[in-house]
Protein backbone atom coordinates (compact mmCIF):
# COMPACT_ATOMS: atom_id res chain seq x y z
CA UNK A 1 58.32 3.59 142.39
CA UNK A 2 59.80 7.15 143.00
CA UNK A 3 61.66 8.11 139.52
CA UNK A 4 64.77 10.18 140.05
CA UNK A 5 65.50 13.77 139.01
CA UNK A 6 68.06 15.06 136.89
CA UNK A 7 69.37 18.12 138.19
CA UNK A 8 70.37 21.09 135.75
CA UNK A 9 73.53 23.50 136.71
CA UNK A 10 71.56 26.73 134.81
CA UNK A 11 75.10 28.12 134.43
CA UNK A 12 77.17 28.12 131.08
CA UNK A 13 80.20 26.47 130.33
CA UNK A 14 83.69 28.11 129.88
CA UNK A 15 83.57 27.13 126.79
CA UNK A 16 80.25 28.53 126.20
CA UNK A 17 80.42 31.78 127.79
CA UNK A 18 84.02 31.86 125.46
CA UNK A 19 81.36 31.31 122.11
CA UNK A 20 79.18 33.95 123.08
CA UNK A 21 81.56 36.76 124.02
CA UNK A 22 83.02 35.94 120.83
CA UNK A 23 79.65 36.75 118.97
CA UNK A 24 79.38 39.73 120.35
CA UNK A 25 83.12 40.87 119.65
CA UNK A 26 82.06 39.85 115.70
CA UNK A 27 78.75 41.74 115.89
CA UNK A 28 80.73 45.12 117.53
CA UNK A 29 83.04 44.99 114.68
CA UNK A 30 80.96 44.65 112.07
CA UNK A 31 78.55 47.47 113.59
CA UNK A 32 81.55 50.04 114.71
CA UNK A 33 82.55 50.86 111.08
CA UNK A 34 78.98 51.44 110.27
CA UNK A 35 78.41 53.80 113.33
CA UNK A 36 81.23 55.60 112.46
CA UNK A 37 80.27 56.00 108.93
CA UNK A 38 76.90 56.89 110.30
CA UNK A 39 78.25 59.84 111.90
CA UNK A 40 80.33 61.02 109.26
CA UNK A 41 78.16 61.12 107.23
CA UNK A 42 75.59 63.60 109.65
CA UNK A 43 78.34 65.89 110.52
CA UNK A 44 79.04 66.14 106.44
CA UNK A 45 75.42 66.94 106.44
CA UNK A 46 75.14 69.39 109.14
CA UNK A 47 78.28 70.98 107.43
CA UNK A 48 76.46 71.21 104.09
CA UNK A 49 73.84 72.99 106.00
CA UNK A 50 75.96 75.56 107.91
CA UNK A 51 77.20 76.18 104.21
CA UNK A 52 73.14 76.50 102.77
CA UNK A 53 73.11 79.09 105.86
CA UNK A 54 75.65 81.11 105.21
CA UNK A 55 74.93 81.86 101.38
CA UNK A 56 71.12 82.34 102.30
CA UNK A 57 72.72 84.97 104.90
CA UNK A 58 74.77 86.40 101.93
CA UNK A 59 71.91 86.77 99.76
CA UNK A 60 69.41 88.28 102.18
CA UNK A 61 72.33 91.01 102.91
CA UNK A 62 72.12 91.20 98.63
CA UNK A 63 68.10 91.77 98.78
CA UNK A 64 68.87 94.49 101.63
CA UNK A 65 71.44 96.34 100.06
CA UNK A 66 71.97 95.47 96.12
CA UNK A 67 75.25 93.98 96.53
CA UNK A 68 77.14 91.28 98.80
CA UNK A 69 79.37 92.48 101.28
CA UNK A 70 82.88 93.04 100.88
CA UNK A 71 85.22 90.42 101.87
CA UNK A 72 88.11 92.76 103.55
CA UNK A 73 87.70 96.74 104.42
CA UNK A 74 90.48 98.59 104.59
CA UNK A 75 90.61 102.25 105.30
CA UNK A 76 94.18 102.30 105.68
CA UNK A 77 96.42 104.12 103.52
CA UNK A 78 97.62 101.38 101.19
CA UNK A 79 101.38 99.95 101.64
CA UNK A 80 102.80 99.05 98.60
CA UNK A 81 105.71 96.45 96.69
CA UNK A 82 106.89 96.11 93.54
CA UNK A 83 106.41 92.63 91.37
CA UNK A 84 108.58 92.63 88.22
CA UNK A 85 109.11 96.54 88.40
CA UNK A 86 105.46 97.64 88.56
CA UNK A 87 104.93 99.20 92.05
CA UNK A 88 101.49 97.39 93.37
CA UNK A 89 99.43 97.71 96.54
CA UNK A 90 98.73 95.70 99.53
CA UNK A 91 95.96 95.76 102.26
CA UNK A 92 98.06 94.92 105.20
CA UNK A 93 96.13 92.26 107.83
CA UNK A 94 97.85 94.77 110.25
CA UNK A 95 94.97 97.71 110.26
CA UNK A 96 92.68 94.61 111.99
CA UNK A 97 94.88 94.27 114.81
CA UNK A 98 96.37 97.21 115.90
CA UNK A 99 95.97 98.82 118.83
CA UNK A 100 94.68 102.06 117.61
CA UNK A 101 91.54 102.99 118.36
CA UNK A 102 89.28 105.40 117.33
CA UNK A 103 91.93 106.31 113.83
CA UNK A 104 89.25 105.07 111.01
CA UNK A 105 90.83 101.19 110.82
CA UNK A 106 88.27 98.56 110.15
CA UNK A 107 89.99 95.14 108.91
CA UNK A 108 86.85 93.70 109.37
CA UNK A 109 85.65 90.47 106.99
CA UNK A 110 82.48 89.78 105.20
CA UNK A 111 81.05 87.73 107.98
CA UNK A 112 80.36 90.78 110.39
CA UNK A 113 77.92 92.29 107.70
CA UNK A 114 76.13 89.18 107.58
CA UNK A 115 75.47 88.38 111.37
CA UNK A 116 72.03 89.46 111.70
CA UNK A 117 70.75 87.40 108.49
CA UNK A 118 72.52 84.57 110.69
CA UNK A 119 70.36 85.47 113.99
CA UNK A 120 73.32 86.76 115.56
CA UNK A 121 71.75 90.31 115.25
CA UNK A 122 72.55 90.63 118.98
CA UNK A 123 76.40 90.48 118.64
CA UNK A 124 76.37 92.49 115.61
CA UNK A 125 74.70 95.52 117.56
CA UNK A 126 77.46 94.95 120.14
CA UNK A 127 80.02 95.76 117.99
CA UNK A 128 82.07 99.14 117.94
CA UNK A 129 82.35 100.20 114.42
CA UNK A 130 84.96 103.10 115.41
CA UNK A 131 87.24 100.39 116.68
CA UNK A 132 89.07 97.59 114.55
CA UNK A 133 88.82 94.12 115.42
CA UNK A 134 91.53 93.73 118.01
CA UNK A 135 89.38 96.87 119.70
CA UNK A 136 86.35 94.57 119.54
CA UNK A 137 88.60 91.80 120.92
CA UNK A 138 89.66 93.33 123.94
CA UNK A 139 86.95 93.46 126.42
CA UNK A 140 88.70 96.13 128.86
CA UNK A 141 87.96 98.56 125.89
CA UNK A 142 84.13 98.53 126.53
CA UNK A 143 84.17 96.82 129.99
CA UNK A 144 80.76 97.36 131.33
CA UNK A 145 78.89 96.77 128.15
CA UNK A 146 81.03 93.80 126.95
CA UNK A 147 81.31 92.06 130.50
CA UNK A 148 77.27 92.58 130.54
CA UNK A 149 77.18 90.47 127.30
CA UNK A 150 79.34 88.00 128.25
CA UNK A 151 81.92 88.73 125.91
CA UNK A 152 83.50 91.18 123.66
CA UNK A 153 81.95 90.53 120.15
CA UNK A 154 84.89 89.11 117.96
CA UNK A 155 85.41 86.07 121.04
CA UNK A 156 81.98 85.11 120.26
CA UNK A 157 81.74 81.21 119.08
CA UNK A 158 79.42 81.04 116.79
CA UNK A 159 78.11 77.47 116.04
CA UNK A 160 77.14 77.84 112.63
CA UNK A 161 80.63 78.94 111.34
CA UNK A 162 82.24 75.75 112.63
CA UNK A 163 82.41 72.85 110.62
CA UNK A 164 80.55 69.89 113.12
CA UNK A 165 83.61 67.33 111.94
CA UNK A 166 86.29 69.63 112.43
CA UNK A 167 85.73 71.62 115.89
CA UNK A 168 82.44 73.27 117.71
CA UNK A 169 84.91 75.86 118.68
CA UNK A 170 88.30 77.77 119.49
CA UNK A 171 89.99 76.02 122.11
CA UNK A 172 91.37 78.43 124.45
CA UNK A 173 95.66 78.04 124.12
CA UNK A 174 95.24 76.12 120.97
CA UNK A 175 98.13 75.97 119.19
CA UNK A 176 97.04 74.81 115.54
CA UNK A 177 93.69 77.34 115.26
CA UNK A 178 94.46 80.71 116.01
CA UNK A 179 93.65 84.29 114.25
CA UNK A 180 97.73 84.30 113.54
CA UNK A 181 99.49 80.98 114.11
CA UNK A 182 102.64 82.79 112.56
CA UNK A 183 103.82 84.71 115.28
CA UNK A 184 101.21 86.03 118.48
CA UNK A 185 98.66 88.58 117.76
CA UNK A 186 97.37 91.37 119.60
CA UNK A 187 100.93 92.65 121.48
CA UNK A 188 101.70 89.03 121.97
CA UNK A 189 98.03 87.88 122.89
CA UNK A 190 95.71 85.64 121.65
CA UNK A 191 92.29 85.46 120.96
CA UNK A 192 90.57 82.91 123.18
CA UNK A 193 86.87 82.38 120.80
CA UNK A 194 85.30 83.87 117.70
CA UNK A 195 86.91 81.22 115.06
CA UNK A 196 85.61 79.67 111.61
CA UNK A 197 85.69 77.36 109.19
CA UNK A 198 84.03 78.85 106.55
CA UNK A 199 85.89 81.58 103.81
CA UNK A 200 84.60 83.49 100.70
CA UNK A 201 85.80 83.16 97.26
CA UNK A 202 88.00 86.16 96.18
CA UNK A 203 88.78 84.20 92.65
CA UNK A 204 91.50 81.84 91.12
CA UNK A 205 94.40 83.83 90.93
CA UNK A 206 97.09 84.69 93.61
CA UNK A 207 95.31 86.67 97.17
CA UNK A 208 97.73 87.27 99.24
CA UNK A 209 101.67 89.04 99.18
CA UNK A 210 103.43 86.80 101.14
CA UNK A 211 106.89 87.91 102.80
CA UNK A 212 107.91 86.08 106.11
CA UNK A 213 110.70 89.12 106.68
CA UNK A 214 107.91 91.84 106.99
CA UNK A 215 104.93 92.35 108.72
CA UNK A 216 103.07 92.51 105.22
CA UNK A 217 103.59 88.72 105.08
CA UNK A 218 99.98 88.09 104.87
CA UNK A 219 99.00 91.31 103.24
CA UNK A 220 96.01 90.88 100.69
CA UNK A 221 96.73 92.41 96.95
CA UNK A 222 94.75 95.62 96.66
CA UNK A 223 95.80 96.96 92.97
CA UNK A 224 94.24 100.33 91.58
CA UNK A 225 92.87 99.73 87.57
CA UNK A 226 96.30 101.64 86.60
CA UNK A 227 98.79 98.90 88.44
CA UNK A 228 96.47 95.87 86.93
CA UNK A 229 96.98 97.41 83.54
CA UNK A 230 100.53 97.74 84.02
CA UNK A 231 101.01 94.30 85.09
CA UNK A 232 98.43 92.90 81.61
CA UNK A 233 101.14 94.98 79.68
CA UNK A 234 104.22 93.03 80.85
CA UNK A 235 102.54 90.51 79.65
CA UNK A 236 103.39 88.48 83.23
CA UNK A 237 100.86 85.33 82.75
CA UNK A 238 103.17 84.53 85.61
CA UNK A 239 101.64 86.69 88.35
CA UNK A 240 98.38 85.93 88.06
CA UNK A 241 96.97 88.21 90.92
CA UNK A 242 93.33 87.92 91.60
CA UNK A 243 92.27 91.00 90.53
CA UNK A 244 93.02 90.41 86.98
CA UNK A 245 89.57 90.24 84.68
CA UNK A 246 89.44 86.70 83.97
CA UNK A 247 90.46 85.57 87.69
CA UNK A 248 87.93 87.85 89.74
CA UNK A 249 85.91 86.36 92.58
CA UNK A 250 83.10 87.47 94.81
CA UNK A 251 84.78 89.10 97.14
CA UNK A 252 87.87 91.09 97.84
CA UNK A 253 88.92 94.65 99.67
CA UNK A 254 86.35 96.87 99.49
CA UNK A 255 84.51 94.81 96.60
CA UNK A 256 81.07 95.47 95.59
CA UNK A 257 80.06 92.56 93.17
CA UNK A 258 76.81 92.47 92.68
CA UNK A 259 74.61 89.05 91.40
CA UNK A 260 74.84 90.89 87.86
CA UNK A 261 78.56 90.67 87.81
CA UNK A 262 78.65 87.02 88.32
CA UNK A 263 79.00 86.70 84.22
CA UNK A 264 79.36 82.66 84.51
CA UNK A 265 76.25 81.96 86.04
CA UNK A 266 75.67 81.45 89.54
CA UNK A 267 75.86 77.28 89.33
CA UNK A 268 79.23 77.36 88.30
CA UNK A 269 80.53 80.21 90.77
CA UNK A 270 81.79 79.21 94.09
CA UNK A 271 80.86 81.99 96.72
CA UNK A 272 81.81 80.07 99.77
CA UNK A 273 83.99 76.73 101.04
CA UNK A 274 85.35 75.37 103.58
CA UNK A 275 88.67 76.71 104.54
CA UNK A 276 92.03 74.99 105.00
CA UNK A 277 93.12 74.47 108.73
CA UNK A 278 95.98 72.13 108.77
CA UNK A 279 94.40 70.10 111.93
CA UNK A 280 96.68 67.25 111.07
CA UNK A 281 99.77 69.21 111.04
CA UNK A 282 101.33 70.28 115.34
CA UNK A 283 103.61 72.69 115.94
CA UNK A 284 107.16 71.28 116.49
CA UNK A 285 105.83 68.69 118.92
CA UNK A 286 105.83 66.05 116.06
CA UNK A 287 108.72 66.33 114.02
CA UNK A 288 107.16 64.17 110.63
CA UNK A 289 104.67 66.89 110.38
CA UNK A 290 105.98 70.40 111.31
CA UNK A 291 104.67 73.22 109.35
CA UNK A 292 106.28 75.35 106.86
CA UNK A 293 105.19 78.85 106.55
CA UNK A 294 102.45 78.42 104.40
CA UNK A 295 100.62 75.57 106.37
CA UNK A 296 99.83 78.14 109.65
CA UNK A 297 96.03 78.67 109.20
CA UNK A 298 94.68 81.97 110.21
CA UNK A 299 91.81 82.06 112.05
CA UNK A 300 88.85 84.40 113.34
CA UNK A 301 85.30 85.12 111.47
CA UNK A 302 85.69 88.85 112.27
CA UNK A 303 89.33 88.88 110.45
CA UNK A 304 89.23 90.30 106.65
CA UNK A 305 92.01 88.55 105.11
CA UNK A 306 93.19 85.29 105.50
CA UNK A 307 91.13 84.42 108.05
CA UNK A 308 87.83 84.80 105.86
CA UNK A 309 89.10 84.80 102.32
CA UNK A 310 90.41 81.87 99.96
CA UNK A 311 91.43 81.26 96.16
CA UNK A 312 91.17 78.58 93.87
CA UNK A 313 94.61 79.26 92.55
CA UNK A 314 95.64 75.83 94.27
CA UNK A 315 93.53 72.48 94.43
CA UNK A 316 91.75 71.77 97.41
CA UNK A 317 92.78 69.30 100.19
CA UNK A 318 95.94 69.50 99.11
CA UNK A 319 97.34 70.34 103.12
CA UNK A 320 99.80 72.98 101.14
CA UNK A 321 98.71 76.78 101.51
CA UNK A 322 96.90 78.79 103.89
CA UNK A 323 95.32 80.53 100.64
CA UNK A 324 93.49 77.47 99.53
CA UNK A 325 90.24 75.52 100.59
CA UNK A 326 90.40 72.52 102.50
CA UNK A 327 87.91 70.43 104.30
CA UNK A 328 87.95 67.29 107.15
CA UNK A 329 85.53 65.21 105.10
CA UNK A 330 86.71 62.01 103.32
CA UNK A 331 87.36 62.18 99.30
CA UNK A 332 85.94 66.04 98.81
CA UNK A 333 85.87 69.53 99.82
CA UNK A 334 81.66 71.33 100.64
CA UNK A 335 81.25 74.63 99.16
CA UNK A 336 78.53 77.02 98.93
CA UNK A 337 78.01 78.33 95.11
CA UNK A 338 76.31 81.39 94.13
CA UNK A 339 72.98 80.41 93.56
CA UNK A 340 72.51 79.34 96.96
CA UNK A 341 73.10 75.43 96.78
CA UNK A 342 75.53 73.87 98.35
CA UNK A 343 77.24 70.51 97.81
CA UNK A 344 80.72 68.61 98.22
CA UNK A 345 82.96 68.27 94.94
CA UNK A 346 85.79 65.73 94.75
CA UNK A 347 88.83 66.41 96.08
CA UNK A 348 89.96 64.76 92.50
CA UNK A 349 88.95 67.74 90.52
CA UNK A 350 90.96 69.03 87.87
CA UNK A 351 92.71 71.88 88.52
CA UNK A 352 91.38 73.46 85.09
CA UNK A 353 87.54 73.18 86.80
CA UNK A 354 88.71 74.39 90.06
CA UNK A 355 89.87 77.53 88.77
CA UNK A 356 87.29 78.27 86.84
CA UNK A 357 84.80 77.70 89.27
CA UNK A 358 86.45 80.14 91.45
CA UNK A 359 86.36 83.01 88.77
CA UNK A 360 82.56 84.68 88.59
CA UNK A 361 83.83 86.01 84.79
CA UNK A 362 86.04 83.88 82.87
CA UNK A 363 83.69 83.74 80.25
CA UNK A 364 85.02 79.93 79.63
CA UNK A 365 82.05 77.43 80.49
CA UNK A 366 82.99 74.86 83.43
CA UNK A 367 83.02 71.24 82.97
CA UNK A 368 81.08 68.86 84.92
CA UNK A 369 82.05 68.90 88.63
């Protein structure tokens, strides 16, 4: 007798297709968070590496020539203001972008002497040391050379001086990274490449003369021996400019600081960190975050000033000053110290340590950090 066969569908059910898609909505959510953390926490990395690079490049120029690099020249004639009746003076940012060629101005940051110890020997040889950096900006000056290249030197994006979780470069009409976010550089132009994310420690006391009236509004303080003595006389604990003994950093106008001079050891002296750039701030396009004047970033690697240079007067990730460091990674802020390490310290740092760790000869040991 012939026994009858069941026949199967193969298919799934509604009900059963509805189980399974559900499954794999659980499994993405639980993996998503961990992907995400996964790639934080590479870019962090790779960040801390750009970081290890750049203070290996910093000490390689110190083998070469006895000293690190300075953080600002200026061959300018000094301007000068008074604070509290003692006449002081300023390195204005101006010498860096005007167009005068040719004259002697420089304006130029630490991170043009230090190109070549970052293989970028070929774009330091391209630049024109008898023009400023707007003159090394604007590729009609040197057409044939520059349009050979690619590019006049100071556009150049150069990969290591980007933090990975921030940006992999300047976006051309961005309006929150710019050399000069305060009003347009370069006879109302602006730079299109050549940005960072890195900046060098000038110290923990107050870097820049800030006036929004003048075009000295960014100006870094330059005081001669004589004016910093003046100001220690006064007594003014109150205007604690960077210069002063006990709030020194590695770098400055025209500084010279050797490894010597860094009197509280090189583990507890930040040389480099990662510079504030207000990403999460727009200009007037969202009115619950509009900047003030001292939350426009300044940006460009070949820009000695605030572009290049920072203090640990203020606490870090704090989204309050151009002058202070500030970083994109969760619960911290990566710096580079002097001995060549580099590692991330807590955003939750006192603002005792910070300071200190800024200052290459307090002569006050810093805490744990």
């Amino acid at each position: 007798m012939r026994r009858a066969r069941t026949r199967s569908s193969g298919g799934f059910t509604l009900i059963e297709l509805l189980v399974v898609l559900f499954i794999i909505l659980i499994l993405i959510s639980l993996l998503l968070p961990a992907v995400q953390n996964a790639r934080r926490a590479a870019r962090r990395t790779q960040c801390l590496n750009h970081l290890k690079q750049i203070v290996l490049a910093l000490h390689e120029y110190h083998d070469a020539f006895l000293l690190f690099p300075p953080g600002q020249i200026s061959a300018a004639v000094p301007e000068q203001v008074v604070i509290n009746g003692v006449t002081v003076n300023i390195a204005d940012p101006d010498e860096a972008i005007i167009n005068v060629q040719n004259q002697g101005f420089h304006g130029t940051s630490w991170i043009l002497h230090i190109l070549p110890y970052l293989d970028r020997q070929n774009i330091y040889e391209l630049w024109r040391f008898d023009y400023n950096v707007w003159g090394n900006s604007e590729i009609t000056l040197n057409l044939i050379e520059w349009t050979n290249a690619g590019n006049a030197p100071a556009r150049w994006d150069i990969p290591t001086l980007y933090c990975p979780a921030r940006r992999s470069g300047m976006e051309p009409g961005d309006n929150s990274l710019r050399i000069d976010t305060v009003t347009p550089l370069f006879n109302n132009e602006f730079i299109e490449g050549g940005g960072n994310d890195y900046v060098g420690c000038a110290g923990a006391g107050l870097l820049f003369f800030q006036d929004q009236t003048i075009n000295t509004r960014r100006a870094t303080y330059n005081l001669t021996p004589a004016q910093i003595a003046d100001l220690e006389a006064l007594g003014l604990t109150s205007v604690p400019i960077y210069q002063r003994s006990d709030l020194r950093g590695c770098f400055g106008v025209n500084s010279s600081v050797r490894i010597e001079d860094i009197r509280d050891g090189t583990t507890q002296t930040i040389l480099i960190a990662e510079a504030e750039r207000f990403e999460l701030y727009t200009i007037n396009e969202d009115l619950a975050n509009v900047r003030t004047f001292e939350q426009y970033p300044s940006d460009g690697w070949a820009w000695g000033g605030p572009a290049t240079m920072f203090s640990t007067y203020r606490a870090p990730n704090k989204l309050e000053h151009f002058e202070a460091a500030g970083g994109p990674h969760e619960n911290g802020v990566q710096v580079g110290l002097a001995d060549g390490s580099a590692r991330q310290i807590s955003e939750s740092v006192s603002l005792q340590v910070w300071q200190r760790l800024g200052s290459r000869s307090g002569g006050i040991p810093v805490e744990e950090f």
